[in-house]
PDB file of N, CA and C in Angstrom:
ATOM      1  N   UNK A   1      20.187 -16.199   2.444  1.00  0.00           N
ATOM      2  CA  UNK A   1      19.352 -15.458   1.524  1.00  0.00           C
ATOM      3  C   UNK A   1      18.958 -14.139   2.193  1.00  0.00           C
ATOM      4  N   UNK A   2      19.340 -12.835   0.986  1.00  0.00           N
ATOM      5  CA  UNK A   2      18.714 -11.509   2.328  1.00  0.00           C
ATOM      6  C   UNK A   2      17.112 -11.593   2.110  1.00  0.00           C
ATOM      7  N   UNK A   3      16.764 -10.431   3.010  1.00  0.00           N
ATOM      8  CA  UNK A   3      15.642 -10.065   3.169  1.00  0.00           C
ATOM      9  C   UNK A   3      14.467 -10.011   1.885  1.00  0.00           C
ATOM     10  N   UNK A   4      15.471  -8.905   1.065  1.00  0.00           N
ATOM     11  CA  UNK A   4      14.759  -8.539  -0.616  1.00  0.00           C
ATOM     12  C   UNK A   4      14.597 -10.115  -1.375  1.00  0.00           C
ATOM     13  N   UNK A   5      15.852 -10.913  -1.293  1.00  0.00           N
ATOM     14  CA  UNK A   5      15.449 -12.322  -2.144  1.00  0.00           C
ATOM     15  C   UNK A   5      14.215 -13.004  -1.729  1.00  0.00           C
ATOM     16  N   UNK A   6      14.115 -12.844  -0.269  1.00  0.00           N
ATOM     17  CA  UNK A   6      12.744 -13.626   0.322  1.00  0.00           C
ATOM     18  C   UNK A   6      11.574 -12.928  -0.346  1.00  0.00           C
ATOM     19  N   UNK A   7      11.560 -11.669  -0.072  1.00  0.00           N
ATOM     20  CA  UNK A   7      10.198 -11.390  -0.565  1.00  0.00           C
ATOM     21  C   UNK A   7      10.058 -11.110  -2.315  1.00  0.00           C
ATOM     22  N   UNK A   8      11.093 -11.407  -2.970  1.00  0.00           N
ATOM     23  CA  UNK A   8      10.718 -11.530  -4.604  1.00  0.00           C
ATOM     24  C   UNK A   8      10.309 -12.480  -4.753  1.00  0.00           C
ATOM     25  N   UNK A   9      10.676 -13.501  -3.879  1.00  0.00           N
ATOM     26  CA  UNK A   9      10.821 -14.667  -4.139  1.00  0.00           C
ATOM     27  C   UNK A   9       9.328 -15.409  -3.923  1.00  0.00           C
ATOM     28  N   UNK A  10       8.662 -14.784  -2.329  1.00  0.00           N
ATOM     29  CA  UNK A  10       7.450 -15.111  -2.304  1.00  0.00           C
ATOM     30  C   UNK A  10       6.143 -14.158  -3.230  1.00  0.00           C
ATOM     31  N   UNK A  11       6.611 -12.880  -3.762  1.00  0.00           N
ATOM     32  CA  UNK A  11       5.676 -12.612  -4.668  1.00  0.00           C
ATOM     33  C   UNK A  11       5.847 -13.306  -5.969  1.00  0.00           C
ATOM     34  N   UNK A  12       6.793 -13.882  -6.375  1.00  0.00           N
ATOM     35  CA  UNK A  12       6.935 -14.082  -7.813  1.00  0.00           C
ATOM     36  C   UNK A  12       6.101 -15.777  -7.388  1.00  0.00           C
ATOM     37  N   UNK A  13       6.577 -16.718  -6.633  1.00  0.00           N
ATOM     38  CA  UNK A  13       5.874 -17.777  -6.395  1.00  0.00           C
ATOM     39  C   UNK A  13       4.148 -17.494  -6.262  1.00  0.00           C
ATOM     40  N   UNK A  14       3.940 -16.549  -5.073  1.00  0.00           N
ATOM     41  CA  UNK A  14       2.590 -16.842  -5.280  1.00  0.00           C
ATOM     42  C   UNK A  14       2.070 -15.991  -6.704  1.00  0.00           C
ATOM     43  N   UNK A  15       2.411 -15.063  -7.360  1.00  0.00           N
ATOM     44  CA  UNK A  15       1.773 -14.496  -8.478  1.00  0.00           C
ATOM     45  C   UNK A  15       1.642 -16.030  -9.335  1.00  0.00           C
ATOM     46  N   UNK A  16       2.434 -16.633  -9.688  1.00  0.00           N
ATOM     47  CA  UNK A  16       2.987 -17.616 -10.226  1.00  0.00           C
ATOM     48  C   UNK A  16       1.190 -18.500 -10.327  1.00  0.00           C
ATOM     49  N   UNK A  17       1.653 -18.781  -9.165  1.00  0.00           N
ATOM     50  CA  UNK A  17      -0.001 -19.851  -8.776  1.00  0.00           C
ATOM     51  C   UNK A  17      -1.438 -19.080  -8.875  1.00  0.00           C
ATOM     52  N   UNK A  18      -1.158 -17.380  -8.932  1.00  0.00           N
ATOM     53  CA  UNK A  18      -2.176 -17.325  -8.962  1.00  0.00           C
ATOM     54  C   UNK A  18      -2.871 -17.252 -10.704  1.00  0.00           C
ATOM     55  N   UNK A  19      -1.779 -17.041 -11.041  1.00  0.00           N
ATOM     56  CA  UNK A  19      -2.346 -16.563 -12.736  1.00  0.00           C
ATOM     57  C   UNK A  19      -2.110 -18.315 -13.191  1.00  0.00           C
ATOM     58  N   UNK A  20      -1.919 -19.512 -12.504  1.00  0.00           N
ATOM     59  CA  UNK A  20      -1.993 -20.691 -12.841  1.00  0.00           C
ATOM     60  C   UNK A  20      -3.452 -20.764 -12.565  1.00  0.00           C
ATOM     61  N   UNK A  21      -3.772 -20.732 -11.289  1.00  0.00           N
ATOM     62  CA  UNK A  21      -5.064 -21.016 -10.822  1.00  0.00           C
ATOM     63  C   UNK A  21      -5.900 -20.295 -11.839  1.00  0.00           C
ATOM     64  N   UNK A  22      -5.946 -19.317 -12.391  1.00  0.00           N
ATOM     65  CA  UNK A  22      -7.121 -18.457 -13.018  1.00  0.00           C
ATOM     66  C   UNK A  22      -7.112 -19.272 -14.359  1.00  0.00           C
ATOM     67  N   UNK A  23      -5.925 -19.747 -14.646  1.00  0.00           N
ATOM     68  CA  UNK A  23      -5.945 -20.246 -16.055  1.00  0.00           C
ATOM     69  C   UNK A  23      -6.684 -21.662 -16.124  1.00  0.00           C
ATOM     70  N   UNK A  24      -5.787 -22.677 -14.516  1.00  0.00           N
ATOM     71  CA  UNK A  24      -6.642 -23.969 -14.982  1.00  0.00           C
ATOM     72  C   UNK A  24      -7.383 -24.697 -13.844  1.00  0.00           C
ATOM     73  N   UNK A  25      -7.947 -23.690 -12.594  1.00  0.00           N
ATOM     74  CA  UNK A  25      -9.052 -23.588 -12.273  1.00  0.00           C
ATOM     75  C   UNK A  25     -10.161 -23.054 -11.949  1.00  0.00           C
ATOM     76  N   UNK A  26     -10.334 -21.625 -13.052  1.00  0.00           N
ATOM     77  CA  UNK A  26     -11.265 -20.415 -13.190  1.00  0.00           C
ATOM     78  C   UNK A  26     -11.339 -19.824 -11.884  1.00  0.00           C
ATOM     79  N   UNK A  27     -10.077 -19.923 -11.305  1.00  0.00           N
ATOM     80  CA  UNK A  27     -10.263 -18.712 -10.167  1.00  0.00           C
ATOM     81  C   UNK A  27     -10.465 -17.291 -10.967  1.00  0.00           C
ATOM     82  N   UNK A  28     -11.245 -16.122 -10.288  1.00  0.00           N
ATOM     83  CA  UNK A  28     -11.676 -15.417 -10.595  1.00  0.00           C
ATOM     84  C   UNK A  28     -10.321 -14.034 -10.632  1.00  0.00           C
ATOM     85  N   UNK A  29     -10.206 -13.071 -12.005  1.00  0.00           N
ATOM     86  CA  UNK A  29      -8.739 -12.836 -11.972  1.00  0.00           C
ATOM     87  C   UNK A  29      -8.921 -11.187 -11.261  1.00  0.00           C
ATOM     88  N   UNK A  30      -7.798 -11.037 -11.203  1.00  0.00           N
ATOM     89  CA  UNK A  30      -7.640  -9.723 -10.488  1.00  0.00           C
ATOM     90  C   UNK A  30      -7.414  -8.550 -11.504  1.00  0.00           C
ATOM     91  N   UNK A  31      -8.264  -7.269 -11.798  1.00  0.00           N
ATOM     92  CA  UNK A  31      -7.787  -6.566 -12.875  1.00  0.00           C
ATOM     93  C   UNK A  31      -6.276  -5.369 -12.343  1.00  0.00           C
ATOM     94  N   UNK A  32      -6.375  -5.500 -10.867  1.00  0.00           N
ATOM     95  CA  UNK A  32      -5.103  -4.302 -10.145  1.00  0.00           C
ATOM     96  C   UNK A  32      -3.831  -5.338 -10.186  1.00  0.00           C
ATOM     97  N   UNK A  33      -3.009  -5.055  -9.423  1.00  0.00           N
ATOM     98  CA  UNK A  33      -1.522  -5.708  -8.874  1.00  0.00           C
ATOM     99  C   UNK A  33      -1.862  -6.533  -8.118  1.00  0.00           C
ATOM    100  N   UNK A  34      -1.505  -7.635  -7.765  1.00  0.00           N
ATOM    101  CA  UNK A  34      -1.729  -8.346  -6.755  1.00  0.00           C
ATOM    102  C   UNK A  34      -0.534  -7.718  -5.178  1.00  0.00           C
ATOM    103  N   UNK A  35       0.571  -7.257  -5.855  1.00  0.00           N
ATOM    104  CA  UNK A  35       1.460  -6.812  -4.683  1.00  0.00           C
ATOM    105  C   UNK A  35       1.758  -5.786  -4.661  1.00  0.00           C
ATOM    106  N   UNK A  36       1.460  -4.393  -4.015  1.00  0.00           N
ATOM    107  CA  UNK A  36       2.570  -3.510  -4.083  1.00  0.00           C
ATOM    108  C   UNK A  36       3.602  -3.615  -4.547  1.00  0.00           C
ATOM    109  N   UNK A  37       4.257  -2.369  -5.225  1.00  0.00           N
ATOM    110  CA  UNK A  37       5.425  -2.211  -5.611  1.00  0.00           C
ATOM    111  C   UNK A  37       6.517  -2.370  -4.948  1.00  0.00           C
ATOM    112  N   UNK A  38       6.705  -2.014  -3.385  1.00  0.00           N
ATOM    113  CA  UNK A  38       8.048  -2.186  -2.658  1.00  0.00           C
ATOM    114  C   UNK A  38       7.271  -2.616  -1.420  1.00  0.00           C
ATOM    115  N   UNK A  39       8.596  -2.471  -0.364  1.00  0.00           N
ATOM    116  CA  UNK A  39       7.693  -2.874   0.763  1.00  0.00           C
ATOM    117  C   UNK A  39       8.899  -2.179   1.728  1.00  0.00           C
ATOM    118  N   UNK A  40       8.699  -2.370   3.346  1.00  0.00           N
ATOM    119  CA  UNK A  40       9.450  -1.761   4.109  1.00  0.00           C
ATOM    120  C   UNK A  40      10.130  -2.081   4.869  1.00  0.00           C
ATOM    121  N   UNK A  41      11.172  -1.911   5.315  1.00  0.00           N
ATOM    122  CA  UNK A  41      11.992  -3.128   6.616  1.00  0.00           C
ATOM    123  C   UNK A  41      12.575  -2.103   7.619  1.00  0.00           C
ATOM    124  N   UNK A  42      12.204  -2.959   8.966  1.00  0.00           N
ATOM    125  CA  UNK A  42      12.322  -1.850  10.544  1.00  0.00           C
ATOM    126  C   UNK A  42      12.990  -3.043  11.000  1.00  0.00           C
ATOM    127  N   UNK A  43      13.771  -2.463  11.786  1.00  0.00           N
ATOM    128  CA  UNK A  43      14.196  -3.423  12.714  1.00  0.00           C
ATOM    129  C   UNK A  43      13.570  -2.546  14.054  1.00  0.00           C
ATOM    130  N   UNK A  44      12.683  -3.729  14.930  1.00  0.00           N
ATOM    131  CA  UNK A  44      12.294  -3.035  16.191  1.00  0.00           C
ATOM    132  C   UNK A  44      13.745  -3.277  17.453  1.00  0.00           C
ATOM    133  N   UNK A  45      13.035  -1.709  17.948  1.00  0.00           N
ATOM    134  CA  UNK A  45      14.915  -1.347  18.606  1.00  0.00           C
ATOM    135  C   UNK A  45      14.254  -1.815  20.049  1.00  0.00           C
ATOM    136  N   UNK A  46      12.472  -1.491  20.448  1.00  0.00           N
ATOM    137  CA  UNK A  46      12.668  -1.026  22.349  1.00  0.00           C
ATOM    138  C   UNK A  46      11.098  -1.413  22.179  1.00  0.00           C
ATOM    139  N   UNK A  47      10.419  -1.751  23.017  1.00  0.00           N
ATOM    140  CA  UNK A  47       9.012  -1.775  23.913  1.00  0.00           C
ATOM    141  C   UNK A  47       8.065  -1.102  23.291  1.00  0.00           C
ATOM    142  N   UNK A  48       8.502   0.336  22.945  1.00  0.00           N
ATOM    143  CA  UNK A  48       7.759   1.225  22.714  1.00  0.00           C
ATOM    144  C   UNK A  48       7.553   0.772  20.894  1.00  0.00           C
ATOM    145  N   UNK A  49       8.488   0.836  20.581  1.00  0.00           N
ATOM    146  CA  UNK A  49       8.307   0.852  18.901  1.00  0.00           C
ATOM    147  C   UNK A  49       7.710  -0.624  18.604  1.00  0.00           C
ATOM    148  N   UNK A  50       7.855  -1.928  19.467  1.00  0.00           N
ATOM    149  CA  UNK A  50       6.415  -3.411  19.530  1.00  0.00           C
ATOM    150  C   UNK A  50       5.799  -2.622  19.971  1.00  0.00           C
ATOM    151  N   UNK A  51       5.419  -2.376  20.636  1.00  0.00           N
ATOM    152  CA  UNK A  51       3.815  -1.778  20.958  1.00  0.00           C
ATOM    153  C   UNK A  51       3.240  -0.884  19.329  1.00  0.00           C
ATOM    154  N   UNK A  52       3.885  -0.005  19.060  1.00  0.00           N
ATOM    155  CA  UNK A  52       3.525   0.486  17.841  1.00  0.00           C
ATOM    156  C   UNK A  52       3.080  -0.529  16.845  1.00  0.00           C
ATOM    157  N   UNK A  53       4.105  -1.026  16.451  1.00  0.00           N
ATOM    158  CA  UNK A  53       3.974  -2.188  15.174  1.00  0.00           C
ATOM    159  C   UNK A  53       2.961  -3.268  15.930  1.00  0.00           C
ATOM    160  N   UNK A  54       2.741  -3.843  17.121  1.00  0.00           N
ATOM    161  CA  UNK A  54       1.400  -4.281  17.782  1.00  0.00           C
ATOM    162  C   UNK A  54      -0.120  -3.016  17.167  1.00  0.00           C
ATOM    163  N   UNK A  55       0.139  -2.467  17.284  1.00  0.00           N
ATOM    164  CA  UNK A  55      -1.337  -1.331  17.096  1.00  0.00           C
ATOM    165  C   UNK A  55      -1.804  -1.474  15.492  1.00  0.00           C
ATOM    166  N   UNK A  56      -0.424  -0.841  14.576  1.00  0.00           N
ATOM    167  CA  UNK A  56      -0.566  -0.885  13.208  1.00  0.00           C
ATOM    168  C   UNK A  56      -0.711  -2.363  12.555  1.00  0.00           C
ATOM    169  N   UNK A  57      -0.491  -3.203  13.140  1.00  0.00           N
ATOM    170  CA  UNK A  57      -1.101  -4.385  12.490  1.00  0.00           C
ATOM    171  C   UNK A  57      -2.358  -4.652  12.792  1.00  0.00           C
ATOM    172  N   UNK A  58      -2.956  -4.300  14.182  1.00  0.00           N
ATOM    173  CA  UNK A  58      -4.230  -4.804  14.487  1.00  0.00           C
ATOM    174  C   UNK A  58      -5.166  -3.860  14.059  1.00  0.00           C
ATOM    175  N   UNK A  59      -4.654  -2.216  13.554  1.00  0.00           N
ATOM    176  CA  UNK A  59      -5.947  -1.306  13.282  1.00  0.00           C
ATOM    177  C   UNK A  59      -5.798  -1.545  11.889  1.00  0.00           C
ATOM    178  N   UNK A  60      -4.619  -1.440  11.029  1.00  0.00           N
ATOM    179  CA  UNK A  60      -4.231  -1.169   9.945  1.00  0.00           C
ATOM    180  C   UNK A  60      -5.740  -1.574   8.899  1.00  0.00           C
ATOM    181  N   UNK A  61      -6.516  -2.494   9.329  1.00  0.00           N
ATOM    182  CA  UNK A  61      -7.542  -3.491   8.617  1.00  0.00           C
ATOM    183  C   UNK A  61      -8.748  -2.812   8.466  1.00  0.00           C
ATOM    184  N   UNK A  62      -8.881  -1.755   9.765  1.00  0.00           N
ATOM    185  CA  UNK A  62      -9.782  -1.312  10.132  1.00  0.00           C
ATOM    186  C   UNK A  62      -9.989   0.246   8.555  1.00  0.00           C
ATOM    187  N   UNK A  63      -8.785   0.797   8.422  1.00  0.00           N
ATOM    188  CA  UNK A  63      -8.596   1.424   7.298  1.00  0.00           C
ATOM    189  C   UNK A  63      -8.705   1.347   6.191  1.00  0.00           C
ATOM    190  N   UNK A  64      -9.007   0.129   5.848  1.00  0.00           N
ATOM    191  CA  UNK A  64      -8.926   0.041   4.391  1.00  0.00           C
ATOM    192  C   UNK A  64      -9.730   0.274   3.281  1.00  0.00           C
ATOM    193  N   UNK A  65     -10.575   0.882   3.570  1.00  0.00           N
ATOM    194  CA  UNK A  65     -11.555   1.490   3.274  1.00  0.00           C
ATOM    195  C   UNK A  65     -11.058   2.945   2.784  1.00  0.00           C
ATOM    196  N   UNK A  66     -10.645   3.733   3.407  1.00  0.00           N
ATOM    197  CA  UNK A  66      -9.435   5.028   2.783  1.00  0.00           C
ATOM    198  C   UNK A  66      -8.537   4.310   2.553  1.00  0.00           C
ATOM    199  N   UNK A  67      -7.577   3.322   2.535  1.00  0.00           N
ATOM    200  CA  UNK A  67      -6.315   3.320   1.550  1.00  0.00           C
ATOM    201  C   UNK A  67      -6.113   3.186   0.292  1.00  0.00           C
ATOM    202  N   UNK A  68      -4.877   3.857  -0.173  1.00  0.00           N
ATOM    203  CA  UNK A  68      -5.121   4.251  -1.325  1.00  0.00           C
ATOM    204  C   UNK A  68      -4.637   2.519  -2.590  1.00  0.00           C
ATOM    205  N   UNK A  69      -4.222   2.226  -1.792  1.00  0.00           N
ATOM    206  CA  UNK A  69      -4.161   0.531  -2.590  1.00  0.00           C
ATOM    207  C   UNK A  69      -5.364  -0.181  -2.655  1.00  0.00           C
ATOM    208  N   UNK A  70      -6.542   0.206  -1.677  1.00  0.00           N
ATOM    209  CA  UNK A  70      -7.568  -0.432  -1.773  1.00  0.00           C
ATOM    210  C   UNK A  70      -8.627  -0.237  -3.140  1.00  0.00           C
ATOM    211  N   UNK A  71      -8.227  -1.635  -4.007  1.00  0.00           N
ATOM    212  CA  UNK A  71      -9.239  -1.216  -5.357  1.00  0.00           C
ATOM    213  C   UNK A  71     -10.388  -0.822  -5.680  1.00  0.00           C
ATOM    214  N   UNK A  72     -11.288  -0.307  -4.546  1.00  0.00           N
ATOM    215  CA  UNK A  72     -11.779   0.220  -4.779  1.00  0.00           C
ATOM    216  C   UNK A  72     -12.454   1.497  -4.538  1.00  0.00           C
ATOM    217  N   UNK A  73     -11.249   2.271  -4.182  1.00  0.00           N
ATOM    218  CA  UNK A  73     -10.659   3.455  -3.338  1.00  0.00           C
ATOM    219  C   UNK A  73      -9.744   4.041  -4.255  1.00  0.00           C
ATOM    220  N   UNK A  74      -9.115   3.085  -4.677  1.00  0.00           N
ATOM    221  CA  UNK A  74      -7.619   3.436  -5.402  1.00  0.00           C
ATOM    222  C   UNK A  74      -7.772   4.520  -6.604  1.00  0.00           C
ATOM    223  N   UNK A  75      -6.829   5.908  -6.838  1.00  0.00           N
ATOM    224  CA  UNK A  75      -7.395   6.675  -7.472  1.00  0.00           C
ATOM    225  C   UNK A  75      -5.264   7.268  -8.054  1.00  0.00           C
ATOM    226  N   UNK A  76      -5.558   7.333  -9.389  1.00  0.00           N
ATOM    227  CA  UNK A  76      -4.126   7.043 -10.170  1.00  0.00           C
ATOM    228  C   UNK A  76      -3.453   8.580  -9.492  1.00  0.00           C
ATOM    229  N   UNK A  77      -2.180   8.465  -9.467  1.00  0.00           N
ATOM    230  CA  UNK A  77      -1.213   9.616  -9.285  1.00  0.00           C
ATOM    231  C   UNK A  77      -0.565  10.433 -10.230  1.00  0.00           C
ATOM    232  N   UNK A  78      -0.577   9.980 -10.886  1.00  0.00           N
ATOM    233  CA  UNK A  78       0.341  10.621 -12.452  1.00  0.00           C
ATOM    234  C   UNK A  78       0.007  10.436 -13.626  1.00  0.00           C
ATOM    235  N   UNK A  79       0.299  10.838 -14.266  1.00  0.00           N
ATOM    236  CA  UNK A  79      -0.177  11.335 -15.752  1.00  0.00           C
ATOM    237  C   UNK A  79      -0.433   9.452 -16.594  1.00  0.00           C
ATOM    238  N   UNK A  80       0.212   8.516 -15.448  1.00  0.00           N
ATOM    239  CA  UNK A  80       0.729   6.909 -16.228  1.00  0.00           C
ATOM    240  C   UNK A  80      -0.415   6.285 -15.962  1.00  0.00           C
ATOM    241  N   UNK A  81      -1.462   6.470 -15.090  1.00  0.00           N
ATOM    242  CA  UNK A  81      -2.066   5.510 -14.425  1.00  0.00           C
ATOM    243  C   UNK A  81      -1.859   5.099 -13.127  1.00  0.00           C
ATOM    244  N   UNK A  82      -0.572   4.890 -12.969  1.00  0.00           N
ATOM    245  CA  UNK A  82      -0.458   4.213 -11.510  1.00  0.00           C
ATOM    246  C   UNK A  82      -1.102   4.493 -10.534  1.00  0.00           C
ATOM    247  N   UNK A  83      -1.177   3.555  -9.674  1.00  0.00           N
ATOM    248  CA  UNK A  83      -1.623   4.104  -8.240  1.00  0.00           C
ATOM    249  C   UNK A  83      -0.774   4.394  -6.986  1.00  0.00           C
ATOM    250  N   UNK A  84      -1.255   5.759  -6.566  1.00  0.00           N
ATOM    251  CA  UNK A  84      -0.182   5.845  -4.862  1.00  0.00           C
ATOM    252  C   UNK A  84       0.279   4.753  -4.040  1.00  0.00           C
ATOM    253  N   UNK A  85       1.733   4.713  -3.502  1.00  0.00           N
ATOM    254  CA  UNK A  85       1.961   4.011  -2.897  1.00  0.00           C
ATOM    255  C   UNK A  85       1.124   4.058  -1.278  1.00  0.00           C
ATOM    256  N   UNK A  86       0.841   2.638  -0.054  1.00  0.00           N
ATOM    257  CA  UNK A  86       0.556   2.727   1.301  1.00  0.00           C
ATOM    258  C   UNK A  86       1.352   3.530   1.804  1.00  0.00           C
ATOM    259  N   UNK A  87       1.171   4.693   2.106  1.00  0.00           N
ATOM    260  CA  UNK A  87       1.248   5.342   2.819  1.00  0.00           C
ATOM    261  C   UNK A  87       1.418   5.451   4.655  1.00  0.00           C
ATOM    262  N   UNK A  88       0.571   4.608   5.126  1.00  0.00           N
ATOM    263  CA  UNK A  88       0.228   4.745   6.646  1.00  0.00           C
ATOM    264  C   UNK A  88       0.794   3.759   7.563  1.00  0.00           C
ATOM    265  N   UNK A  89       2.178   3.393   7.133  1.00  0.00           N
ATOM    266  CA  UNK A  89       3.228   2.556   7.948  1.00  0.00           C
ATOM    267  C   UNK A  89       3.519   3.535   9.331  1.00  0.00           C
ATOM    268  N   UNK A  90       3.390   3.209  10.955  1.00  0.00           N
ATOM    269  CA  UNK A  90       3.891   3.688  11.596  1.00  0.00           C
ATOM    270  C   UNK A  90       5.854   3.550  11.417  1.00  0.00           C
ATOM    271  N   UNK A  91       5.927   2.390  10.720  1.00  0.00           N
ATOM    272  CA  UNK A  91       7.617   1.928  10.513  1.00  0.00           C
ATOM    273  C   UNK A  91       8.350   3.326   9.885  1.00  0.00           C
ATOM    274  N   UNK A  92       7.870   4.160   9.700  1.00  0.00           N
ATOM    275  CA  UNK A  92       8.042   4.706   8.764  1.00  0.00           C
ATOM    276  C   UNK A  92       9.412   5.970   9.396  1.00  0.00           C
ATOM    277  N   UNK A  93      11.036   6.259   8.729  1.00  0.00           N
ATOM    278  CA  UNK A  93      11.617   7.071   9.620  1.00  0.00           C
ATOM    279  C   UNK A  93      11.318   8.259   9.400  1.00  0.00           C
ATOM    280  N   UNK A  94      10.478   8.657   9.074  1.00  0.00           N
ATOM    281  CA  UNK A  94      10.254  10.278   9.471  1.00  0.00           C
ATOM    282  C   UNK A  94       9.012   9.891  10.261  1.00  0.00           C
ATOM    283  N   UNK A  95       8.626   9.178  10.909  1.00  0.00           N
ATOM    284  CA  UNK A  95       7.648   9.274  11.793  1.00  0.00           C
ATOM    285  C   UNK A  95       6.733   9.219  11.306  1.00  0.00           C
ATOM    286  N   UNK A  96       5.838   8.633   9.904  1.00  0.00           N
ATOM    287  CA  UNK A  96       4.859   8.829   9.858  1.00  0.00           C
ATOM    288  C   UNK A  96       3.792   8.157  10.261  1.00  0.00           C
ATOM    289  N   UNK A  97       2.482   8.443  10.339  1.00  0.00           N
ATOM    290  CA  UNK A  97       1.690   7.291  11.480  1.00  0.00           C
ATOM    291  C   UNK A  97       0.134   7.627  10.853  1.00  0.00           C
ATOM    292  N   UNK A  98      -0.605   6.204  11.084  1.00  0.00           N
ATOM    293  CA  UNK A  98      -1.377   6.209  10.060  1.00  0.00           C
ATOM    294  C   UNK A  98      -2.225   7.111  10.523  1.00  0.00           C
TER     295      UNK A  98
END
């Protein structure tokens, strides 16, 4: 199974349970997305780039407060509604860093 099947696979399962749960045990519902739209894949090459992806997982939390997925932060991009994609992946190949 590649990479992309795994993760449709685990958003569509857990969305699955969660709009079960809201229905038949009043979990409380979500009015945003539950998942981002895409997501990103790195393969780490050297020391330096774990150490990175070590940092951005452990600060990344500390941000969320400015990110723009955070609902209640979140502020639409286009004329549709939507909201900006996360932005502040160090994975990112043009280098970008949060």
């Amino acid at each position: 199974m590649s990479l992309p099947d795994v993760v449709h696979r685990l958003k569509s399962l857990t969305t699955a349970r969660y709009r079960r749960e809201v229905r038949e045990s009043g979990w409380q519902p979500f009015a945003g997305r539950l998942w981002q739209r895409n997501y990103y894949e790195h393969v780490i090459r050297d020391e330096d780039d774990l150490d990175r992806v070590r940092r951005y997982i452990a600060e990344d939390p500390l941000r969320w407060e400015e990110d723009p997925e955070n609902p209640s932060e979140a502020r639409p991009v286009g004329g549709d509604g939507r909201l900006g994609d996360h932005r502040g992946s160090p994975l990112r190949p043009d280098g970008g860093s949060p």
